[in-house]
PDB file of N, CA and C in Angstrom:
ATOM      1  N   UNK A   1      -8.545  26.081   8.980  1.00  0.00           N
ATOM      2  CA  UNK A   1      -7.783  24.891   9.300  1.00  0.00           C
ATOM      3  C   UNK A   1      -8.486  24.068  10.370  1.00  0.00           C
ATOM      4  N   UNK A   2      -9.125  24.721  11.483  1.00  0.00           N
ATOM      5  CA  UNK A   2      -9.406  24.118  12.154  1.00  0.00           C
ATOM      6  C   UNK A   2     -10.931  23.338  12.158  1.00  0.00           C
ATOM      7  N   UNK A   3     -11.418  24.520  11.494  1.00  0.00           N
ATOM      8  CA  UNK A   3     -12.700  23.239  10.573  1.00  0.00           C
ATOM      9  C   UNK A   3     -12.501  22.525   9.690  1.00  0.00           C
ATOM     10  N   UNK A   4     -11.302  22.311   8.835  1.00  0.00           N
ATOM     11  CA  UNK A   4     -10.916  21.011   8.411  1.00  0.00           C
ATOM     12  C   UNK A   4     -10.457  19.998   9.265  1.00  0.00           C
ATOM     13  N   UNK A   5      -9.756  20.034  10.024  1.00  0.00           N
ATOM     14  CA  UNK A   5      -9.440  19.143  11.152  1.00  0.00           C
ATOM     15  C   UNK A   5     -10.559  18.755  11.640  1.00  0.00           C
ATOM     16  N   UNK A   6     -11.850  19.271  11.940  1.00  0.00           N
ATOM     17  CA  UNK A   6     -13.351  18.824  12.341  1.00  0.00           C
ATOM     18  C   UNK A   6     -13.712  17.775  11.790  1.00  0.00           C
ATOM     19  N   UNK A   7     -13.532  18.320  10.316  1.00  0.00           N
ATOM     20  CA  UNK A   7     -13.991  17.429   9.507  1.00  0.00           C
ATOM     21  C   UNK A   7     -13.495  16.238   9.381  1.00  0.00           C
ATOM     22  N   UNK A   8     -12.052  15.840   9.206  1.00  0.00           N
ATOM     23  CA  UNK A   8     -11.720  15.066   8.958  1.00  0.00           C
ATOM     24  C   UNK A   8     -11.998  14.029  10.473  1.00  0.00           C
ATOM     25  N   UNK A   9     -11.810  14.548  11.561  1.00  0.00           N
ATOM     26  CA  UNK A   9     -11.845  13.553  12.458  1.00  0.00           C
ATOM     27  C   UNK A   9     -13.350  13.244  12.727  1.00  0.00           C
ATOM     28  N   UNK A  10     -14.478  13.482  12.120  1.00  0.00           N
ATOM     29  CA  UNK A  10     -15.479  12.854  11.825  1.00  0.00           C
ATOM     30  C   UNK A  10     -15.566  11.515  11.296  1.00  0.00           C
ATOM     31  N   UNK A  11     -14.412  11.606   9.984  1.00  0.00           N
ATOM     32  CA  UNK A  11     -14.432  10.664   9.338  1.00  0.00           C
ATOM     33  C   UNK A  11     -13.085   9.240   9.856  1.00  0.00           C
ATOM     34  N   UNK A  12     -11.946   9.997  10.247  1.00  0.00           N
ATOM     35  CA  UNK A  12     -11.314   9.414  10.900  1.00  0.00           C
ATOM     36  C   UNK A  12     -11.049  10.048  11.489  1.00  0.00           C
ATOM     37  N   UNK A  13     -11.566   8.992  12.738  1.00  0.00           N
ATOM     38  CA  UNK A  13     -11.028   9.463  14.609  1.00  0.00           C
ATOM     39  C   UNK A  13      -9.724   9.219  14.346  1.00  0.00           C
ATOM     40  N   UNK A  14      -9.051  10.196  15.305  1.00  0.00           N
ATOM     41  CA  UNK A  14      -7.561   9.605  15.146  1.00  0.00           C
ATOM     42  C   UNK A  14      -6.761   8.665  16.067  1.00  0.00           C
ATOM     43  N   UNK A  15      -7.567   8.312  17.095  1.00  0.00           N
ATOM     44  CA  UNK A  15      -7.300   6.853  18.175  1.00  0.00           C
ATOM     45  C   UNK A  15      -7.979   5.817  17.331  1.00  0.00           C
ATOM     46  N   UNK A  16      -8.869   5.476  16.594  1.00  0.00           N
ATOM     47  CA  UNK A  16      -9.343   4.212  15.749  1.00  0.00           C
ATOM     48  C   UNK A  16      -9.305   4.266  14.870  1.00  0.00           C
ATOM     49  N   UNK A  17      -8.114   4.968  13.790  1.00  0.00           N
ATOM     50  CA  UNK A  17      -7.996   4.729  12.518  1.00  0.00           C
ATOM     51  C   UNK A  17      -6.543   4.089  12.613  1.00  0.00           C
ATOM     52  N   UNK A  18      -6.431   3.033  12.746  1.00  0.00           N
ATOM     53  CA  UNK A  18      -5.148   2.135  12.642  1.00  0.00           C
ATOM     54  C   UNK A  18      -4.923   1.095  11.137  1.00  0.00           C
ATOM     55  N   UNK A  19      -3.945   0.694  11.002  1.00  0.00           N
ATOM     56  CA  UNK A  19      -2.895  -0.247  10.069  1.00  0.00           C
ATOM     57  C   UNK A  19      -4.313  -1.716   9.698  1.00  0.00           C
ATOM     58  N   UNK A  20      -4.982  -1.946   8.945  1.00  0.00           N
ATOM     59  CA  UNK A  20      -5.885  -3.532   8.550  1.00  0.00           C
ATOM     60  C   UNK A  20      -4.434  -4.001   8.851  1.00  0.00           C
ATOM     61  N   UNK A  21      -5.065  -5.090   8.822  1.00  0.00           N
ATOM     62  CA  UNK A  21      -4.678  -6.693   8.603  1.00  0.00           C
ATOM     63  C   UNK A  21      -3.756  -7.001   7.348  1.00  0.00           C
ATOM     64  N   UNK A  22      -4.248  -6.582   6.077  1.00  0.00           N
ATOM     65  CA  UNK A  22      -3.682  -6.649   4.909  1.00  0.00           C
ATOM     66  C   UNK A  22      -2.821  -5.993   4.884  1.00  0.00           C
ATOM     67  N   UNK A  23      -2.633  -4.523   5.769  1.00  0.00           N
ATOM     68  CA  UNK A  23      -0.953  -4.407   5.765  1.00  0.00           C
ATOM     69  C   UNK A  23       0.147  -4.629   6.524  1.00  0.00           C
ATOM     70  N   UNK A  24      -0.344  -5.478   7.099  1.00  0.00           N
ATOM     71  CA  UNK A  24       1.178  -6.153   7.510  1.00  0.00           C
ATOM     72  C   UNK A  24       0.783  -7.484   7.161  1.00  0.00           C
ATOM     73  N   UNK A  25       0.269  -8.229   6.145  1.00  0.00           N
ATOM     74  CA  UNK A  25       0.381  -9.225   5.190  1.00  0.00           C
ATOM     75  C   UNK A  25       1.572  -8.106   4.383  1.00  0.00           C
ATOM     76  N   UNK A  26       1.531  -6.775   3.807  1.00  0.00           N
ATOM     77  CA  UNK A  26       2.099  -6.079   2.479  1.00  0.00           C
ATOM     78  C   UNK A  26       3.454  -5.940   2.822  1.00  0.00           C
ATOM     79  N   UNK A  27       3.674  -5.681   4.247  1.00  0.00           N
ATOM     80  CA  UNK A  27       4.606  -5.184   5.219  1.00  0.00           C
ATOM     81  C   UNK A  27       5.940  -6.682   5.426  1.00  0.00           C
ATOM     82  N   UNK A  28       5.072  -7.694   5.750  1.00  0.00           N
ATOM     83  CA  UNK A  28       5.770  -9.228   5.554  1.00  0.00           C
ATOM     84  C   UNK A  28       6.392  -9.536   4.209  1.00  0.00           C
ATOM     85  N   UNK A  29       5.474  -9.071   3.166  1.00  0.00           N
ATOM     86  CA  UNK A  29       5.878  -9.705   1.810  1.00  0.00           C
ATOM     87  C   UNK A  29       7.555  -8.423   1.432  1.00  0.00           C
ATOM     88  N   UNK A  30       6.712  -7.156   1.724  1.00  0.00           N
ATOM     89  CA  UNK A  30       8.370  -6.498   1.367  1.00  0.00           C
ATOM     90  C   UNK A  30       9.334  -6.929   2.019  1.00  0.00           C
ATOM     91  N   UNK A  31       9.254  -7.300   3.612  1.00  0.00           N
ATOM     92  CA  UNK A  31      10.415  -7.524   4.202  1.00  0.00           C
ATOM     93  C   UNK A  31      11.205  -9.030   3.591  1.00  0.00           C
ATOM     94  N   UNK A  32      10.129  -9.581   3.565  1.00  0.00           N
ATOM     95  CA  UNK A  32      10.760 -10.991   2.882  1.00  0.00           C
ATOM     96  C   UNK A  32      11.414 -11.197   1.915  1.00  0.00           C
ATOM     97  N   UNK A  33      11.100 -10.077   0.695  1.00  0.00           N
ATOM     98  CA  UNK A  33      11.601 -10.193  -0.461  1.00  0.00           C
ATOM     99  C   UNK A  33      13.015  -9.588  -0.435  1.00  0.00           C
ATOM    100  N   UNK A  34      13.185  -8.204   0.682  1.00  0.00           N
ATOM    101  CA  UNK A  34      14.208  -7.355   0.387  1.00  0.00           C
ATOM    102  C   UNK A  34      15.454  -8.512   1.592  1.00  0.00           C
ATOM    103  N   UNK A  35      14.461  -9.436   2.788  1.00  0.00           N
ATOM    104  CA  UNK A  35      15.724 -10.433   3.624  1.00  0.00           C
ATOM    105  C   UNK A  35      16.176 -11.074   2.102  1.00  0.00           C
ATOM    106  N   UNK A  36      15.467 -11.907   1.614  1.00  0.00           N
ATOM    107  CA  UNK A  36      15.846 -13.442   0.772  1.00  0.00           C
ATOM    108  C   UNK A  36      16.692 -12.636  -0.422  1.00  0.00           C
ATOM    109  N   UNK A  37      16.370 -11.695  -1.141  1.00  0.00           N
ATOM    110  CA  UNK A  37      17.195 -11.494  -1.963  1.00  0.00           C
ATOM    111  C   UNK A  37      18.941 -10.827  -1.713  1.00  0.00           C
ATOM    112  N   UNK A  38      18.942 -10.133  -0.483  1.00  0.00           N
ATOM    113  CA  UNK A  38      20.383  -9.929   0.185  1.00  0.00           C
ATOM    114  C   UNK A  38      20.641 -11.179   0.419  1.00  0.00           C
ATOM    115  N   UNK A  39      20.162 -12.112   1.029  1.00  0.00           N
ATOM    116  CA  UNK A  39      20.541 -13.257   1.860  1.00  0.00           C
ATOM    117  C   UNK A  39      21.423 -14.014   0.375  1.00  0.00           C
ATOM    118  N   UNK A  40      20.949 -13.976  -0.381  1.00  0.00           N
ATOM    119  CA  UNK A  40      20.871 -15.060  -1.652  1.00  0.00           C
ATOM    120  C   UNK A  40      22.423 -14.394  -2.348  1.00  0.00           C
ATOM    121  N   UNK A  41      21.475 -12.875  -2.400  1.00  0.00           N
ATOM    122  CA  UNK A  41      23.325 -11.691  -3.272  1.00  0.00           C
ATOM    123  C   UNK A  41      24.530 -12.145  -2.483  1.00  0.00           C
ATOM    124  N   UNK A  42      24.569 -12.053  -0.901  1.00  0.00           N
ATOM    125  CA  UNK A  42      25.589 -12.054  -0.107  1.00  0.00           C
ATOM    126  C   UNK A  42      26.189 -13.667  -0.197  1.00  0.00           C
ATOM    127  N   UNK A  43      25.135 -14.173  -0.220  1.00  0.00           N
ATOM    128  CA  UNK A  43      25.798 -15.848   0.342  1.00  0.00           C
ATOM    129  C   UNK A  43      26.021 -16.771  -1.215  1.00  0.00           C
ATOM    130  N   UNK A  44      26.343 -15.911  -2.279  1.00  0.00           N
ATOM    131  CA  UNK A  44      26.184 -16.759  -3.269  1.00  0.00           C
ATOM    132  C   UNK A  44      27.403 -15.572  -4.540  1.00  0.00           C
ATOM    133  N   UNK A  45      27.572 -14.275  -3.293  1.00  0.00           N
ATOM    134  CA  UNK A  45      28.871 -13.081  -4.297  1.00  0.00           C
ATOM    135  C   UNK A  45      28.013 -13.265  -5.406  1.00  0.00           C
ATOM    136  N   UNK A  46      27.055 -12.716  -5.730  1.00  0.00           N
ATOM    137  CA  UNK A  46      26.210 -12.831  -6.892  1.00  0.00           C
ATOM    138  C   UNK A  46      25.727 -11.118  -6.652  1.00  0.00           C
ATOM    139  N   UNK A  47      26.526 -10.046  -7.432  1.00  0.00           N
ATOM    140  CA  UNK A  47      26.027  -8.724  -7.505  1.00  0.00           C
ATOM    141  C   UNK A  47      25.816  -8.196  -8.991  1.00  0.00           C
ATOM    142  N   UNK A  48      24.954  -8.736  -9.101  1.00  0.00           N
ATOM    143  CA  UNK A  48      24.372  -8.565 -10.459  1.00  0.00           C
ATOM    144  C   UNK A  48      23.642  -7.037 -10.639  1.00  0.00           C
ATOM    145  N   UNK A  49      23.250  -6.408 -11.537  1.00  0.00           N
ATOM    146  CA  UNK A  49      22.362  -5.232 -11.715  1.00  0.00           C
ATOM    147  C   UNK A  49      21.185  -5.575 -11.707  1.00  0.00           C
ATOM    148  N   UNK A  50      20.684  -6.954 -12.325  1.00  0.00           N
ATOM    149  CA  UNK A  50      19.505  -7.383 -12.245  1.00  0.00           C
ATOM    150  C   UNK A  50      18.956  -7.414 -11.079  1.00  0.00           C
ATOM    151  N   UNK A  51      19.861  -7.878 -10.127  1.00  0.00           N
ATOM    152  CA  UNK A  51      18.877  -8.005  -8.680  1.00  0.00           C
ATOM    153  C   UNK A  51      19.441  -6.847  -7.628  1.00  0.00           C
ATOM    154  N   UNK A  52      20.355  -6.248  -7.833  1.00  0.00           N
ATOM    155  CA  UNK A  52      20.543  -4.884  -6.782  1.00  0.00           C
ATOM    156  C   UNK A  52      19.694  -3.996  -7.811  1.00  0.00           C
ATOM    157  N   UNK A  53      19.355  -3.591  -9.063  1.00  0.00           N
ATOM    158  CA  UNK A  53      17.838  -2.793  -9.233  1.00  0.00           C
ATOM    159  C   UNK A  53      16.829  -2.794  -8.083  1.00  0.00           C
ATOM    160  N   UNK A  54      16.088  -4.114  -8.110  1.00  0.00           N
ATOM    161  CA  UNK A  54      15.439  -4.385  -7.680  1.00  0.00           C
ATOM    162  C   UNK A  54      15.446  -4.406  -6.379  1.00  0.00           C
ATOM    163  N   UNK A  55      16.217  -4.702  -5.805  1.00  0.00           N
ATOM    164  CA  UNK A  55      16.618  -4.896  -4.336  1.00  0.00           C
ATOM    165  C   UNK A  55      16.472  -2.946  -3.497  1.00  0.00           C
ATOM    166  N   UNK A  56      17.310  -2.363  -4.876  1.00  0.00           N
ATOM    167  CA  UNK A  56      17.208  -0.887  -4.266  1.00  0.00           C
ATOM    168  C   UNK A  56      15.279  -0.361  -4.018  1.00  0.00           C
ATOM    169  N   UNK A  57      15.073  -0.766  -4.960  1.00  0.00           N
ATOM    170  CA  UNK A  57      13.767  -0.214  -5.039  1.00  0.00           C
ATOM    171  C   UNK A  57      12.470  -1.039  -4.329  1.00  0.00           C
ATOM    172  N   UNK A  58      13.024  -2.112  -3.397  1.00  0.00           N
ATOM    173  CA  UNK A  58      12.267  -3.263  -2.267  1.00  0.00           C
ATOM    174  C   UNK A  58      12.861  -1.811  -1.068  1.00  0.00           C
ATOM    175  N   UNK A  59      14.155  -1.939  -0.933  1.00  0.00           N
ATOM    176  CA  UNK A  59      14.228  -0.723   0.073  1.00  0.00           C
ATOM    177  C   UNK A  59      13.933   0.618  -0.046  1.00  0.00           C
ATOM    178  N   UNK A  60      13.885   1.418  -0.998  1.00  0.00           N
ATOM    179  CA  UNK A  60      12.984   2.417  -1.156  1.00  0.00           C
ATOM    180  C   UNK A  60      11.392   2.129  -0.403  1.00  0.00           C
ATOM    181  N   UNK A  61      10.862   0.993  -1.238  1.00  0.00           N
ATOM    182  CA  UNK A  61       9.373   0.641  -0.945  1.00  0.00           C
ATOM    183  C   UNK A  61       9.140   0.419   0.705  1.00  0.00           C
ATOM    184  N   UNK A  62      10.588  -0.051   1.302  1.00  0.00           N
ATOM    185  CA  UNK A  62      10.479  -0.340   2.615  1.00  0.00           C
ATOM    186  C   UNK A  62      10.366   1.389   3.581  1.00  0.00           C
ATOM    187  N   UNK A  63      11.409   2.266   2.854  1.00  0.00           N
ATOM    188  CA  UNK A  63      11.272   3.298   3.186  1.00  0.00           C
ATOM    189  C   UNK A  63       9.784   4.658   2.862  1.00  0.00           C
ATOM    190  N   UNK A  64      10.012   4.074   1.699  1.00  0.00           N
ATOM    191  CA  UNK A  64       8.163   4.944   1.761  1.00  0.00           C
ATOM    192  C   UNK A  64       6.993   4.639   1.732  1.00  0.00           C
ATOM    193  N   UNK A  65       6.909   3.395   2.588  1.00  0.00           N
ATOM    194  CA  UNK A  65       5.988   2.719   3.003  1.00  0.00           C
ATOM    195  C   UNK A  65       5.924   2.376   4.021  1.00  0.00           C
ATOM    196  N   UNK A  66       6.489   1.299   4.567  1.00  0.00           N
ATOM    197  CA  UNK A  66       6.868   0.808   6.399  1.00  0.00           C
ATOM    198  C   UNK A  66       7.372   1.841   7.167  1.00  0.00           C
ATOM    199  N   UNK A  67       8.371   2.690   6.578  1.00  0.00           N
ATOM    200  CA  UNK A  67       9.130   4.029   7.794  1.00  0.00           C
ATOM    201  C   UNK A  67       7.956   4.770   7.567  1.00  0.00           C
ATOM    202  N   UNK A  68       7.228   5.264   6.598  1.00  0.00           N
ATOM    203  CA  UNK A  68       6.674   6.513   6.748  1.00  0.00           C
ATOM    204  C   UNK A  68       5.708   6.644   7.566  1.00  0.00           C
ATOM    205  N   UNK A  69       4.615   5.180   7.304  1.00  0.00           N
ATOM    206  CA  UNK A  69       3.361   5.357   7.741  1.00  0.00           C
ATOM    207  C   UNK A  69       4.149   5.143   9.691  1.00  0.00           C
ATOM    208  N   UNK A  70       5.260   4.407   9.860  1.00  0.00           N
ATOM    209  CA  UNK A  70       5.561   4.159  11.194  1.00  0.00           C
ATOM    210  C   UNK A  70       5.694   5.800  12.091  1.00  0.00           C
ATOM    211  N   UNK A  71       6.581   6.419  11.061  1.00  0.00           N
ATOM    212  CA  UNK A  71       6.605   7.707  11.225  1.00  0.00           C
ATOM    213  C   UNK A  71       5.429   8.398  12.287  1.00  0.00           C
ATOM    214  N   UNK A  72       4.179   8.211  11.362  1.00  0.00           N
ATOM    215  CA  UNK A  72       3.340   9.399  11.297  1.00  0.00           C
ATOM    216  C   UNK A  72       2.704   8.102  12.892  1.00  0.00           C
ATOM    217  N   UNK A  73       2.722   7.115  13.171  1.00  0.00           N
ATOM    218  CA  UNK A  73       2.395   6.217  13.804  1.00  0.00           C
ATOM    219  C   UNK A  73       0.642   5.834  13.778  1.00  0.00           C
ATOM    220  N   UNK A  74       0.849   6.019  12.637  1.00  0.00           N
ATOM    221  CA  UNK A  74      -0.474   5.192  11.653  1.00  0.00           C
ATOM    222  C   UNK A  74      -0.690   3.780  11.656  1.00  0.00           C
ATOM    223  N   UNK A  75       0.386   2.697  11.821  1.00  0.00           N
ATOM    224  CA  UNK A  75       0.030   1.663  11.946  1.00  0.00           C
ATOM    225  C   UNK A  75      -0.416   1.047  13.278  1.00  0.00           C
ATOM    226  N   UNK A  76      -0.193   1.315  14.711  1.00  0.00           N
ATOM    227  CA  UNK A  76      -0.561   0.849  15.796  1.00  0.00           C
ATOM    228  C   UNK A  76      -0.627   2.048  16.961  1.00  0.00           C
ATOM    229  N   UNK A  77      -1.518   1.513  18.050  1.00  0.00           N
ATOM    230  CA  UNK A  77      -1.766   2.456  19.178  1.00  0.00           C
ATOM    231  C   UNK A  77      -0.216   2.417  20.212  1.00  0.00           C
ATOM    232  N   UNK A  78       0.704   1.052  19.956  1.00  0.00           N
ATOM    233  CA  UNK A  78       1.469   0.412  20.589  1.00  0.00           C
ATOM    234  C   UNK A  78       2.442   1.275  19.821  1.00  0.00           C
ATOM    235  N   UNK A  79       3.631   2.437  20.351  1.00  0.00           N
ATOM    236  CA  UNK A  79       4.568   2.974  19.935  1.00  0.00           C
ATOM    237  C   UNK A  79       6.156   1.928  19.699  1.00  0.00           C
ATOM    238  N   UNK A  80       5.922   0.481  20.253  1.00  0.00           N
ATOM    239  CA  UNK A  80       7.017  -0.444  19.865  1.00  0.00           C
ATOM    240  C   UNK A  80       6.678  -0.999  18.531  1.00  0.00           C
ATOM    241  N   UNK A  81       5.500  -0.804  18.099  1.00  0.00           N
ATOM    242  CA  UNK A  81       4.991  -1.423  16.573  1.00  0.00           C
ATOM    243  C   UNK A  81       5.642  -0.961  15.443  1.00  0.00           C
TER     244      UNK A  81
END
């Protein structure tokens, strides 16, 4: 185990392997989609299956994507990120 751990932090250090740029462009686009489409369901009593499908599975994506990697604190050195 512990010569895998060698290894890997060869390849990634684990203080400078942080979150690109492009994901929190990925991180903006889920949040946006999962605000505007509640915003739209709520303010318009429009609970269709068509868009709570979808809506469930924007929050899933929010959850195993944005919580997880926040989790493991993969995206920033800054613990308020």
């Amino acid at each position: 185990y512990l010569e895998l751990c060698k290894l890997v932090e060869q390849v990634l250090p684990r203080s400078k392997a942080f979150a690109p740029a492009s994901y929190f462009l990925k991180v903006a686009a889920i949040l946006s989609v999962a605000f505007f489409t509640e915003y739209y369901m709520h303010k318009h009593a429009f609970y269709k299956w068509y868009l709570t499908a979808p809506l469930g599975f924007v929050f899933a994506l929010i959850g195993l994507n944005i919580q997880h990697d926040a989790n493991h604190g993969a995206i920033s050195r800054f613990w308020w990120v």
